[in-house]
C-alpha atoms as a PDB file:
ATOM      1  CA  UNK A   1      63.498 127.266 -52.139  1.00  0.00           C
ATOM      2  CA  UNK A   2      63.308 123.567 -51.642  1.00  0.00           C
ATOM      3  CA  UNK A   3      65.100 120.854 -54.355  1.00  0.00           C
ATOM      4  CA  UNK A   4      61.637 120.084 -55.755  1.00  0.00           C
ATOM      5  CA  UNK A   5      61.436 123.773 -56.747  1.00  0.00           C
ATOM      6  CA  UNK A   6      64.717 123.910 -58.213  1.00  0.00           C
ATOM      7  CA  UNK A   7      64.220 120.769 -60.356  1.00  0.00           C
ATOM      8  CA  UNK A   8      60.402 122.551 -61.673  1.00  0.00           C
ATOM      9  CA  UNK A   9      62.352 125.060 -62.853  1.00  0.00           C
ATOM     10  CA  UNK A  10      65.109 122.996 -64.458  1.00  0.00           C
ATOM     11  CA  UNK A  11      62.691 121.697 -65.677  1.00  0.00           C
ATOM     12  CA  UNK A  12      61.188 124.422 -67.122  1.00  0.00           C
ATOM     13  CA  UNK A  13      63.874 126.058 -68.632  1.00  0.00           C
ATOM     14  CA  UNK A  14      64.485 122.549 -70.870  1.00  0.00           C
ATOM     15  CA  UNK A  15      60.899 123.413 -71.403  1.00  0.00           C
ATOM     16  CA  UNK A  16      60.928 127.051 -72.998  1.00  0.00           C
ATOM     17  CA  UNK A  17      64.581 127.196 -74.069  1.00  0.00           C
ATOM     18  CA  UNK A  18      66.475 124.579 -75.940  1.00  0.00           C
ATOM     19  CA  UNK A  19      69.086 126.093 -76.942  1.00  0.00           C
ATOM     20  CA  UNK A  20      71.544 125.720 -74.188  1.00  0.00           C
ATOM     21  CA  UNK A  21      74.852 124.621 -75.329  1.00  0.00           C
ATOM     22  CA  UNK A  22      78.096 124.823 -72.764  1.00  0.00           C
ATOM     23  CA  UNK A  23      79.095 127.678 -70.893  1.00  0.00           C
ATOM     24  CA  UNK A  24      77.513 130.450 -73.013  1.00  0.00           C
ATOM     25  CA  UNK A  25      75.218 128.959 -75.446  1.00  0.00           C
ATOM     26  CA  UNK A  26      71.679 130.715 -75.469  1.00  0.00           C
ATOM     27  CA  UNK A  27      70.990 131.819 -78.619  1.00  0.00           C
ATOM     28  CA  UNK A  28      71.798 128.540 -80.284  1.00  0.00           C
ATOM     29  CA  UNK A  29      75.630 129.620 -80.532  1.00  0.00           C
ATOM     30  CA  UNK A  30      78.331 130.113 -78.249  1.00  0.00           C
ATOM     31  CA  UNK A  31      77.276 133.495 -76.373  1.00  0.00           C
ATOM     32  CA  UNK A  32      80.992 135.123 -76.423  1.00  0.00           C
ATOM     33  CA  UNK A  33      81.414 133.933 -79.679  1.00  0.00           C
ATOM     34  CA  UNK A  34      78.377 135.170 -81.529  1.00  0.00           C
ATOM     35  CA  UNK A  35      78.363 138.835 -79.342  1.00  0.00           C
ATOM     36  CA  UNK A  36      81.832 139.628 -79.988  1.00  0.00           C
ATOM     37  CA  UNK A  37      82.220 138.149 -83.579  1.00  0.00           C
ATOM     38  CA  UNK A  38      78.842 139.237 -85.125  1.00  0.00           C
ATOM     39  CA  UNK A  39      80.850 142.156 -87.061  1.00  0.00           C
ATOM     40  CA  UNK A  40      82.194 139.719 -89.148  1.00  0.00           C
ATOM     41  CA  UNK A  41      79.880 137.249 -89.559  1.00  0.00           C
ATOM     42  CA  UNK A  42      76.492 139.063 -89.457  1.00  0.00           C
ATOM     43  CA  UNK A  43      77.553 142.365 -91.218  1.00  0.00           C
ATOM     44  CA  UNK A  44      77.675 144.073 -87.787  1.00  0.00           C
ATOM     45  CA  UNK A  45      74.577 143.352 -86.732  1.00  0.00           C
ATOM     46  CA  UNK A  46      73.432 139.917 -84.549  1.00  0.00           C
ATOM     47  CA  UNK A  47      71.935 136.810 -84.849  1.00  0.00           C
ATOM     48  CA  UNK A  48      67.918 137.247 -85.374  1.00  0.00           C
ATOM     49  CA  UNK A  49      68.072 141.223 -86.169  1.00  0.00           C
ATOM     50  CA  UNK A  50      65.236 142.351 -88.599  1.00  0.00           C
ATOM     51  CA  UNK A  51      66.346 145.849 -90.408  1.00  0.00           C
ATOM     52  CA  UNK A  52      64.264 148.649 -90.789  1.00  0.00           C
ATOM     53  CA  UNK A  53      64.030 151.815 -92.263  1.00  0.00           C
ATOM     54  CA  UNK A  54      63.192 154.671 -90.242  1.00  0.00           C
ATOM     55  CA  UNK A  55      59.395 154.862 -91.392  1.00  0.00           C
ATOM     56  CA  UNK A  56      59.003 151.086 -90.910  1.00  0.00           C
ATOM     57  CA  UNK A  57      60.262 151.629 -87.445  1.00  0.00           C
ATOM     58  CA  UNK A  58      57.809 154.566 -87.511  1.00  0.00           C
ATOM     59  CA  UNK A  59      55.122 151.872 -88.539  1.00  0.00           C
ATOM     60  CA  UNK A  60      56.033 149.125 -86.073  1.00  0.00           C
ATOM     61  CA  UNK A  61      56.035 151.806 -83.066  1.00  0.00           C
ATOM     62  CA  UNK A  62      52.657 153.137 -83.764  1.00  0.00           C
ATOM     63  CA  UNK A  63      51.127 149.430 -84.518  1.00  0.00           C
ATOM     64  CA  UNK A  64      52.768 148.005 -81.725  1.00  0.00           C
ATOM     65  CA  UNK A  65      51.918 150.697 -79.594  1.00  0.00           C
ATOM     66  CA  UNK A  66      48.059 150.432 -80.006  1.00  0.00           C
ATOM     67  CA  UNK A  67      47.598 146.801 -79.883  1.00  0.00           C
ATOM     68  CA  UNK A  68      49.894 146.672 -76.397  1.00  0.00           C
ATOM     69  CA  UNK A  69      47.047 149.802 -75.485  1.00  0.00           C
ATOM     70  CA  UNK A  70      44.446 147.369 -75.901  1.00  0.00           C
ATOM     71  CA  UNK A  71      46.244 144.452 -74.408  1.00  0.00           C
ATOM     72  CA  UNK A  72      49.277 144.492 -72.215  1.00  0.00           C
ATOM     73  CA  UNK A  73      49.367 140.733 -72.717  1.00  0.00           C
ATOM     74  CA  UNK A  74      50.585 141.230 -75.710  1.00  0.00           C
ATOM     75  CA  UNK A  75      54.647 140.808 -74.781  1.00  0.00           C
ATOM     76  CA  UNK A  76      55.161 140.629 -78.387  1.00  0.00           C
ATOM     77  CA  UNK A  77      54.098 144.048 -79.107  1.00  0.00           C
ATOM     78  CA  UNK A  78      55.385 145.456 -75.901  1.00  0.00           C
ATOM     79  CA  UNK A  79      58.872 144.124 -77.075  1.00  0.00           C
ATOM     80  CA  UNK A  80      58.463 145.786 -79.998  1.00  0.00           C
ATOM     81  CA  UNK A  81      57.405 148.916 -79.105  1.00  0.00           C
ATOM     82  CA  UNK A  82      60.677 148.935 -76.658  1.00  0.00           C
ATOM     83  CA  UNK A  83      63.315 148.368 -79.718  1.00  0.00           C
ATOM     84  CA  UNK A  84      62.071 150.893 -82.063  1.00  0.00           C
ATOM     85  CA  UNK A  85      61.623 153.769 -79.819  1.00  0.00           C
ATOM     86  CA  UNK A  86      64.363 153.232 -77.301  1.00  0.00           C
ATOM     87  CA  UNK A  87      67.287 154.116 -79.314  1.00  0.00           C
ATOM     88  CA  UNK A  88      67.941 157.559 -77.719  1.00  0.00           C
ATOM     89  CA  UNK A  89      67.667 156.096 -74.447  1.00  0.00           C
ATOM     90  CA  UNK A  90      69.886 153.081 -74.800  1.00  0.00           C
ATOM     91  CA  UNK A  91      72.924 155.188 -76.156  1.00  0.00           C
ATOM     92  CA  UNK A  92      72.679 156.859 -73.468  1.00  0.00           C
ATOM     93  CA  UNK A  93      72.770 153.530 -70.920  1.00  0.00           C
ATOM     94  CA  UNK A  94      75.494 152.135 -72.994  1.00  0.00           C
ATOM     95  CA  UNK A  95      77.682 154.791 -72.569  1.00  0.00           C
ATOM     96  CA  UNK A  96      76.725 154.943 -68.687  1.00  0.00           C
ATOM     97  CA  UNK A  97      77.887 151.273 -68.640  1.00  0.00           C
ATOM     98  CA  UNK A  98      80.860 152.031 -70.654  1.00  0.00           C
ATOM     99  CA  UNK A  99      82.011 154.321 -68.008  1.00  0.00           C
ATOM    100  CA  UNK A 100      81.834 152.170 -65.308  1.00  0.00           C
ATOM    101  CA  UNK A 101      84.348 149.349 -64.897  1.00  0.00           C
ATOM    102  CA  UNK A 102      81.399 146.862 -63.762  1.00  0.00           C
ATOM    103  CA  UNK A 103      79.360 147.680 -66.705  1.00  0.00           C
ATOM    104  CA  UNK A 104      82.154 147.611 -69.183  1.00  0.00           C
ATOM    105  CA  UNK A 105      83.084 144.022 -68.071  1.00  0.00           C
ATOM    106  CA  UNK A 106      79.426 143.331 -68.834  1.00  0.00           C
ATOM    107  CA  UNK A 107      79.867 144.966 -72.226  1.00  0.00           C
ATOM    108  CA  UNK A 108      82.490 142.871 -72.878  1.00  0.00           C
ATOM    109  CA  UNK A 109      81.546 139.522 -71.496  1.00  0.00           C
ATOM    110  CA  UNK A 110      77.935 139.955 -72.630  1.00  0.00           C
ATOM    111  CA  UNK A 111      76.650 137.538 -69.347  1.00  0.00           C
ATOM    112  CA  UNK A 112      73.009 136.541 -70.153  1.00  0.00           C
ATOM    113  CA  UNK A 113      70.460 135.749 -67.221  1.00  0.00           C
ATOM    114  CA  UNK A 114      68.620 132.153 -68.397  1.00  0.00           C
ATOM    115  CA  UNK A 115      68.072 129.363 -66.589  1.00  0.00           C
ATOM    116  CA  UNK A 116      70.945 127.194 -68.081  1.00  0.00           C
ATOM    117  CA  UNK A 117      72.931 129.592 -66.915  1.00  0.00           C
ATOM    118  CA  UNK A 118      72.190 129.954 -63.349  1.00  0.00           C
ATOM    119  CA  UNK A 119      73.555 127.463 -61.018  1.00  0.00           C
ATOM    120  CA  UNK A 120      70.064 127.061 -59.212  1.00  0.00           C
ATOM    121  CA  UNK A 121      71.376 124.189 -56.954  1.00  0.00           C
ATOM    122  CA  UNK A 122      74.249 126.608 -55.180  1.00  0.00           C
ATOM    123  CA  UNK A 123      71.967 129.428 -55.178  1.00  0.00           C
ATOM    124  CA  UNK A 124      69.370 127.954 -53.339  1.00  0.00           C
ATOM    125  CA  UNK A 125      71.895 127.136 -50.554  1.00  0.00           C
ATOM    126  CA  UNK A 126      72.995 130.191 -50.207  1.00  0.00           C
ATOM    127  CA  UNK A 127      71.535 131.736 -46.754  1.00  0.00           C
ATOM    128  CA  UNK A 128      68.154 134.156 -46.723  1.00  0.00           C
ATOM    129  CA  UNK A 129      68.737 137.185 -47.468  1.00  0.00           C
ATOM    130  CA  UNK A 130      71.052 136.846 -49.923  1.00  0.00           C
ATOM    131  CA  UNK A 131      70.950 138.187 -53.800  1.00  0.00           C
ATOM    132  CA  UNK A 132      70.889 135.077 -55.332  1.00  0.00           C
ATOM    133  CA  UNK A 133      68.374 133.084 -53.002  1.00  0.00           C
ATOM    134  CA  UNK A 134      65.843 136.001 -53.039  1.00  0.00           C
ATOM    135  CA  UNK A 135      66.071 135.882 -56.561  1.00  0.00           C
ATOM    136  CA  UNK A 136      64.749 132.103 -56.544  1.00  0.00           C
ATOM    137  CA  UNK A 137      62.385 133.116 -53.927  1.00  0.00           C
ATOM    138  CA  UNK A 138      60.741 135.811 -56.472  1.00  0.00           C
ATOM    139  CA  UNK A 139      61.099 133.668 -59.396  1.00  0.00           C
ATOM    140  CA  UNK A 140      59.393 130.728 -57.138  1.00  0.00           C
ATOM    141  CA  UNK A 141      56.504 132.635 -55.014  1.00  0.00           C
ATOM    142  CA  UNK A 142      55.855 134.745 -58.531  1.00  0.00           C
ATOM    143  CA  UNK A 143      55.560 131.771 -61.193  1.00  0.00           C
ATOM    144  CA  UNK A 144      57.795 133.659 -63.438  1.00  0.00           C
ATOM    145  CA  UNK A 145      61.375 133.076 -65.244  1.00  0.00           C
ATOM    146  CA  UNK A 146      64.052 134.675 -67.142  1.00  0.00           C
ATOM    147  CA  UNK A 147      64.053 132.680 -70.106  1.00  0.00           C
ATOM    148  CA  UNK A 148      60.299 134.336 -71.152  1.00  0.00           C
ATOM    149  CA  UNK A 149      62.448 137.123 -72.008  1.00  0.00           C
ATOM    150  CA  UNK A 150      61.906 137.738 -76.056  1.00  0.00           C
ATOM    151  CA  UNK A 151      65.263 138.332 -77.885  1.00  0.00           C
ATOM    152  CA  UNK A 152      65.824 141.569 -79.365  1.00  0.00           C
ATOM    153  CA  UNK A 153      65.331 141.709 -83.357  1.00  0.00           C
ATOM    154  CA  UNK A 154      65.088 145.963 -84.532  1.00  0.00           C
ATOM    155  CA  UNK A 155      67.848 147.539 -82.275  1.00  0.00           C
ATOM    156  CA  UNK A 156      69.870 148.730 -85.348  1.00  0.00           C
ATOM    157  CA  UNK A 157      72.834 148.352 -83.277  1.00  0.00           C
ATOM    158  CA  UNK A 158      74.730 145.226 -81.810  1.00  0.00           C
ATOM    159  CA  UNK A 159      75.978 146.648 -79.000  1.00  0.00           C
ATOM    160  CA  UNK A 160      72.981 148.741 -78.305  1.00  0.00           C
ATOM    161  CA  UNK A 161      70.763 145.335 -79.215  1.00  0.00           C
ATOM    162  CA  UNK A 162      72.721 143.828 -76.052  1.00  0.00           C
ATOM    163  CA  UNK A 163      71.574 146.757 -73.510  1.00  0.00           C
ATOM    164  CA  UNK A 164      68.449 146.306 -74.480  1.00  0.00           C
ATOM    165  CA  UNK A 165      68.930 142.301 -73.998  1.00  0.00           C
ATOM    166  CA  UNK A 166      70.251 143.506 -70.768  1.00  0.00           C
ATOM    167  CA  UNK A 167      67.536 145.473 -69.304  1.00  0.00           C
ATOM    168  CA  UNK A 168      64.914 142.776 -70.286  1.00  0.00           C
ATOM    169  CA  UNK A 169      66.778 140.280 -68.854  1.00  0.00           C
ATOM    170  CA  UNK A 170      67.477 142.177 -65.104  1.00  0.00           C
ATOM    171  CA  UNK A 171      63.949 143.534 -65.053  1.00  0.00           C
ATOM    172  CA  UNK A 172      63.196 140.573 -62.227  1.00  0.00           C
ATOM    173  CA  UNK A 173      65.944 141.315 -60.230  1.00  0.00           C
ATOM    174  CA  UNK A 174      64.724 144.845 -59.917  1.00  0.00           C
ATOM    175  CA  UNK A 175      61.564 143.186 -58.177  1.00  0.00           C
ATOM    176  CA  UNK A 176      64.108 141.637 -55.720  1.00  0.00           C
ATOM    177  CA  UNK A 177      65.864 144.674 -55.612  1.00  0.00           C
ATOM    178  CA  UNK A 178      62.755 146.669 -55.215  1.00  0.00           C
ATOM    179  CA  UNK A 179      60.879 143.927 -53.060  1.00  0.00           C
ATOM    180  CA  UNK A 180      57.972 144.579 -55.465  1.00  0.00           C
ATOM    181  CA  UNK A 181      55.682 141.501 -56.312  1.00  0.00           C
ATOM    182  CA  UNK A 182      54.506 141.006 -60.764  1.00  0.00           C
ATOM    183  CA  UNK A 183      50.894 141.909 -59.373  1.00  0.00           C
ATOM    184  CA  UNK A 184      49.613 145.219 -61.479  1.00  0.00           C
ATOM    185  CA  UNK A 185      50.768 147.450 -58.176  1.00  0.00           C
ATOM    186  CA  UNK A 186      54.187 145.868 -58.396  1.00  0.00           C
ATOM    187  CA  UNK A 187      54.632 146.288 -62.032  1.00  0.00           C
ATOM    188  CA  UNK A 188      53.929 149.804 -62.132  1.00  0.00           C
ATOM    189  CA  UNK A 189      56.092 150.723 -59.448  1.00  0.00           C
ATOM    190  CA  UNK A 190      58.982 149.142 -61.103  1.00  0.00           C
ATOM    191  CA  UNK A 191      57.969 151.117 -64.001  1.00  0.00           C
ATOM    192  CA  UNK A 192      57.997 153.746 -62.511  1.00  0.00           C
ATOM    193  CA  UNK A 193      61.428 153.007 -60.974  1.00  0.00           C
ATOM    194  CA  UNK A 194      62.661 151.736 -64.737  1.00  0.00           C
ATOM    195  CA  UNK A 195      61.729 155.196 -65.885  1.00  0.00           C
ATOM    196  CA  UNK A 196      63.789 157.280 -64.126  1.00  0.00           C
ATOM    197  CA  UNK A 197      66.414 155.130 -64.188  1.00  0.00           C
ATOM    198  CA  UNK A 198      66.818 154.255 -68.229  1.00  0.00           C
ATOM    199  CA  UNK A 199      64.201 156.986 -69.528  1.00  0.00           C
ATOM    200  CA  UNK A 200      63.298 154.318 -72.112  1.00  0.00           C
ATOM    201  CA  UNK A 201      60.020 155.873 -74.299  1.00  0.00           C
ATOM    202  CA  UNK A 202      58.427 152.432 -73.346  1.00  0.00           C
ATOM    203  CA  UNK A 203      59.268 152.518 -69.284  1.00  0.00           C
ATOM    204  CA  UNK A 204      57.845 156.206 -69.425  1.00  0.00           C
ATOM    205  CA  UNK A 205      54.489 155.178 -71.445  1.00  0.00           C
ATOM    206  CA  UNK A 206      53.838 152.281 -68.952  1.00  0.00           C
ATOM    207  CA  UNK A 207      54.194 154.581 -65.847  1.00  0.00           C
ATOM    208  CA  UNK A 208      52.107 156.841 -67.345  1.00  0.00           C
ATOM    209  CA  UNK A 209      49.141 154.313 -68.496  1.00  0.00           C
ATOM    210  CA  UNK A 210      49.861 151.716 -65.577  1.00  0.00           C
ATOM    211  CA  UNK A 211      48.148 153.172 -62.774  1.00  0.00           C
ATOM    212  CA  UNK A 212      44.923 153.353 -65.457  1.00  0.00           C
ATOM    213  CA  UNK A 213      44.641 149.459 -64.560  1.00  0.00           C
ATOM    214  CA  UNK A 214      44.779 149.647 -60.675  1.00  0.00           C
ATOM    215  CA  UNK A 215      41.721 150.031 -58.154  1.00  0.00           C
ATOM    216  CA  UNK A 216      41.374 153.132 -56.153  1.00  0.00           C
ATOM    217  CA  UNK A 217      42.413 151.912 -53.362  1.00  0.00           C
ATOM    218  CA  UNK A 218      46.137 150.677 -54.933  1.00  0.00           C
ATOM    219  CA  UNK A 219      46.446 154.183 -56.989  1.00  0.00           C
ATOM    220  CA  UNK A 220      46.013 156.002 -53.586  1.00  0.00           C
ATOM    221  CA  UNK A 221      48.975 153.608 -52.020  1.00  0.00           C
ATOM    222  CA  UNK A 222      50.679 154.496 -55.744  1.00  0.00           C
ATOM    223  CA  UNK A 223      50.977 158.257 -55.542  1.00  0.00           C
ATOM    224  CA  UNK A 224      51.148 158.716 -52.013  1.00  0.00           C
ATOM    225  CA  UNK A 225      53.602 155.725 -51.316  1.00  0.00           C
ATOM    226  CA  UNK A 226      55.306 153.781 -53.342  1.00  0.00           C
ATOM    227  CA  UNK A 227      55.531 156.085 -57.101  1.00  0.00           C
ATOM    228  CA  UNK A 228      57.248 158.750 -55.473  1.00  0.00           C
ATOM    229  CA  UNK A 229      59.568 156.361 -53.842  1.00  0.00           C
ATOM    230  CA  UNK A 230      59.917 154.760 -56.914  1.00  0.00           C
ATOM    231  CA  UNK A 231      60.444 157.641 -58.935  1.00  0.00           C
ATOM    232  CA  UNK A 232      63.317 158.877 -55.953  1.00  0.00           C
ATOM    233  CA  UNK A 233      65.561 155.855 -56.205  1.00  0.00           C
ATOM    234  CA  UNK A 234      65.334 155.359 -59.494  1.00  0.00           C
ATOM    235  CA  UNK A 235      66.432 158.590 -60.296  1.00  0.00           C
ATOM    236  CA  UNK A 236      69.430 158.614 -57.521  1.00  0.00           C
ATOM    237  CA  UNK A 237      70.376 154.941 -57.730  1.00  0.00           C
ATOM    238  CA  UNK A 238      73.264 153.892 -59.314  1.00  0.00           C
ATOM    239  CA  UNK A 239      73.070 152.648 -62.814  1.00  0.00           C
ATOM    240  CA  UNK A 240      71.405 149.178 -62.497  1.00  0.00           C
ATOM    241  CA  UNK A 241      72.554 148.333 -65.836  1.00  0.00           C
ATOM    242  CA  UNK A 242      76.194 148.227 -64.717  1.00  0.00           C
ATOM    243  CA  UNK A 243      75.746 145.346 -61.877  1.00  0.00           C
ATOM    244  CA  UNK A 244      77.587 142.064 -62.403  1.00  0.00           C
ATOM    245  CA  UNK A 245      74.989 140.422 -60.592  1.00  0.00           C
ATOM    246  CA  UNK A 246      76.215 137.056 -61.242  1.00  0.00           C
ATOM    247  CA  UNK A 247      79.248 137.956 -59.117  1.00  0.00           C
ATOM    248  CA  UNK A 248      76.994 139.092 -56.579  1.00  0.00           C
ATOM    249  CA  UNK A 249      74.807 136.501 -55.799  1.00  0.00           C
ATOM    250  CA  UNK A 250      76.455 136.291 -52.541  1.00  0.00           C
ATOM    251  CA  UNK A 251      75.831 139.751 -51.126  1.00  0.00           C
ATOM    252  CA  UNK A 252      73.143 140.294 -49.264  1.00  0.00           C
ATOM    253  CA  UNK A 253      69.982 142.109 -50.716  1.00  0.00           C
ATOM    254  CA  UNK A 254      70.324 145.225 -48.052  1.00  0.00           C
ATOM    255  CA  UNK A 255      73.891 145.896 -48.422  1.00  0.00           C
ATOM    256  CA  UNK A 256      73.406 145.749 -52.513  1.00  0.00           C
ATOM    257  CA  UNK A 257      70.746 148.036 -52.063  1.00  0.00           C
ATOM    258  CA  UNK A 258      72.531 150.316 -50.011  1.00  0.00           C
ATOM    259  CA  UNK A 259      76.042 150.240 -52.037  1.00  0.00           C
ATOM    260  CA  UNK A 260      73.316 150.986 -55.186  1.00  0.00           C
ATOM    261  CA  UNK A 261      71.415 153.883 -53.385  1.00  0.00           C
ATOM    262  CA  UNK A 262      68.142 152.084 -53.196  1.00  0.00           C
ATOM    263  CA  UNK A 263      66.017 152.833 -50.302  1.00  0.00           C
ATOM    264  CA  UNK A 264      63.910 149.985 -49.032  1.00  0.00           C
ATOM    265  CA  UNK A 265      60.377 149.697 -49.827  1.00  0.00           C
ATOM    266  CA  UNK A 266      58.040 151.907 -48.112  1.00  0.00           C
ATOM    267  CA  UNK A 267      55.341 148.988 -48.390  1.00  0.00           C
ATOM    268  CA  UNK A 268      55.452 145.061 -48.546  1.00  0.00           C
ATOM    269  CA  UNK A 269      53.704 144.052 -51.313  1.00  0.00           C
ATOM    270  CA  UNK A 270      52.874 140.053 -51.435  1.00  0.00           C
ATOM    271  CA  UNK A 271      53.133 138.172 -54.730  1.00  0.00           C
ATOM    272  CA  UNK A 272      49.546 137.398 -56.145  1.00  0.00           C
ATOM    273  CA  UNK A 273      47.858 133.886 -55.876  1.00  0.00           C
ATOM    274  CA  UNK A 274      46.229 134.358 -59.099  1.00  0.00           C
ATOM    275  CA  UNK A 275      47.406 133.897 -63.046  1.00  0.00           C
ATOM    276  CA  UNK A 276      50.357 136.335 -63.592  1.00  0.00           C
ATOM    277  CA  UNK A 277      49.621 139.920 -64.445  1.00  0.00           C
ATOM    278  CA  UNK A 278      50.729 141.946 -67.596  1.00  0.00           C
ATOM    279  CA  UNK A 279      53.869 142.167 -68.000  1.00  0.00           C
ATOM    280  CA  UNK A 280      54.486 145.803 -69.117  1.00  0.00           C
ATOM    281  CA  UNK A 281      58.493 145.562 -69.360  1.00  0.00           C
ATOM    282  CA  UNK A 282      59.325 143.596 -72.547  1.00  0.00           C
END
């Protein structure tokens, strides 16, 4: 990635987040401070959370659910079809991370991927190959970044809102893990991946319904090929949740994905020319 790439997406992030402030700010606050003090100030709960009942979460599932049917565009609705059926599923991740001492330092330090937070000057020296500069590749070649990334609002739960945060937040560095493009082909096979690996309600529906959108010829390369790769590492891999990866932006990609139990792709995908696809991950 070349200096002119890293200053677009400075420039970007000034762009579609303001609300970087020092070391942690990205929710307008410090980020330690307002994820580890919300108990007292917020009742328990976070910045920005909406409470509902369990038949208004009933409500906003089935609403939400429909109109992302109709249009996966819709990142709104996809978001909140995520928070108010996941809550099953993201106990369950918590507690993964909470058993692992990577993921409990993430639990603790509540790290957040935006672009005020990334060094993106270092990263893009690091050599090819690495985590960190095939992240920039992806973000660059894909016309994507991680501060479209919707904060949580109906995750009854602050620590359970932060998983959630989490997942959103990593889902492009599973592309770069997975070497998978945002094109419709790419997106469902990181669903597919995402769904074995979290068993989120809204990872499972978008594996399902995904390959609906594909041609024949990329729903043949989809079963035969890549979904039941997809499906196999996602179900043996390591808990992706529970990766510092801005400690590891060092590594190299092959080495992560072998200490992580990843096996490389069975196909290379390249990243679409056109407008960006649905996003089916919110």
């Amino acid at each position: 990635m070349g200096v002119s790439s890293v200053h677009a997406l400075q420039w970007k992030s000034l762009l579609l987040n303001n609300r970087c402030f020092g070391r942690y700010g990205v929710l307008g606050w410090r980020q330690y401070s307002v994820w580890n003090s919300v108990e007292d100030q917020y009742n328990g709960l976070y910045p920005g959370h909406i409470p509902t009942n369990p038949v208004q979460k009933a409500l906003l599932a089935v609403g939400s659910g429909v109109v992302a049917l109709q249009d996966p565009y819709r990142h709104d609705m996809v978001a909140v079809l995520g928070e108010t059926t996941g809550h099953l599923a993201l106990i369950r991740l918590r507690d993964r991370m909470r058993n692992n001492p990577e993921g409990y330092s993430i639990l603790i330090e509540r790290p957040r991927i935006r672009l005020c937070t990334l060094n993106l000057s270092r990263m893009s020296s690091l050599p090819e190959g690495s985590l960190g500069r095939e992240y920039l590749n992806f973000l660059e070649k894909n016309r994507v970044t991680p501060d479209s990334r919707a904060d949580v609002k109906f995750v009854d739960n602050e620590e359970l809102a932060y998983v959630m945060q989490r997942y959103r937040e990593v889902h492009d560095l599973m592309h770069t893990l997975l070497g998978m493009p945002t094109n419709m082909l790419g997106e469902v096979a990181v669903k597919w991946f995402e769904a074995a690996q979290t068993g989120l309600p809204m990872c499972i529906l978008g594996a399902a319904l995904g390959p609906l959108r594909l041609s024949a010829s990329r729903l043949q390369s989809l079963m035969t090929s890549l979904g039941p790769w997809a499906l196999r590492s996602g179900s043996q891999a390591r808990c992706v949740l529970s990766v510092f990866y801005e400690r590891r932006w060092e590594q190299n990609l092959e080495e992560l994905r072998e200490e992580l139990n990843i096996e490389p792709p069975p196909l290379i995908l390249t990243a679409s020319k056109k407008a960006p696809t649905a996003d089916l991950h919110q």
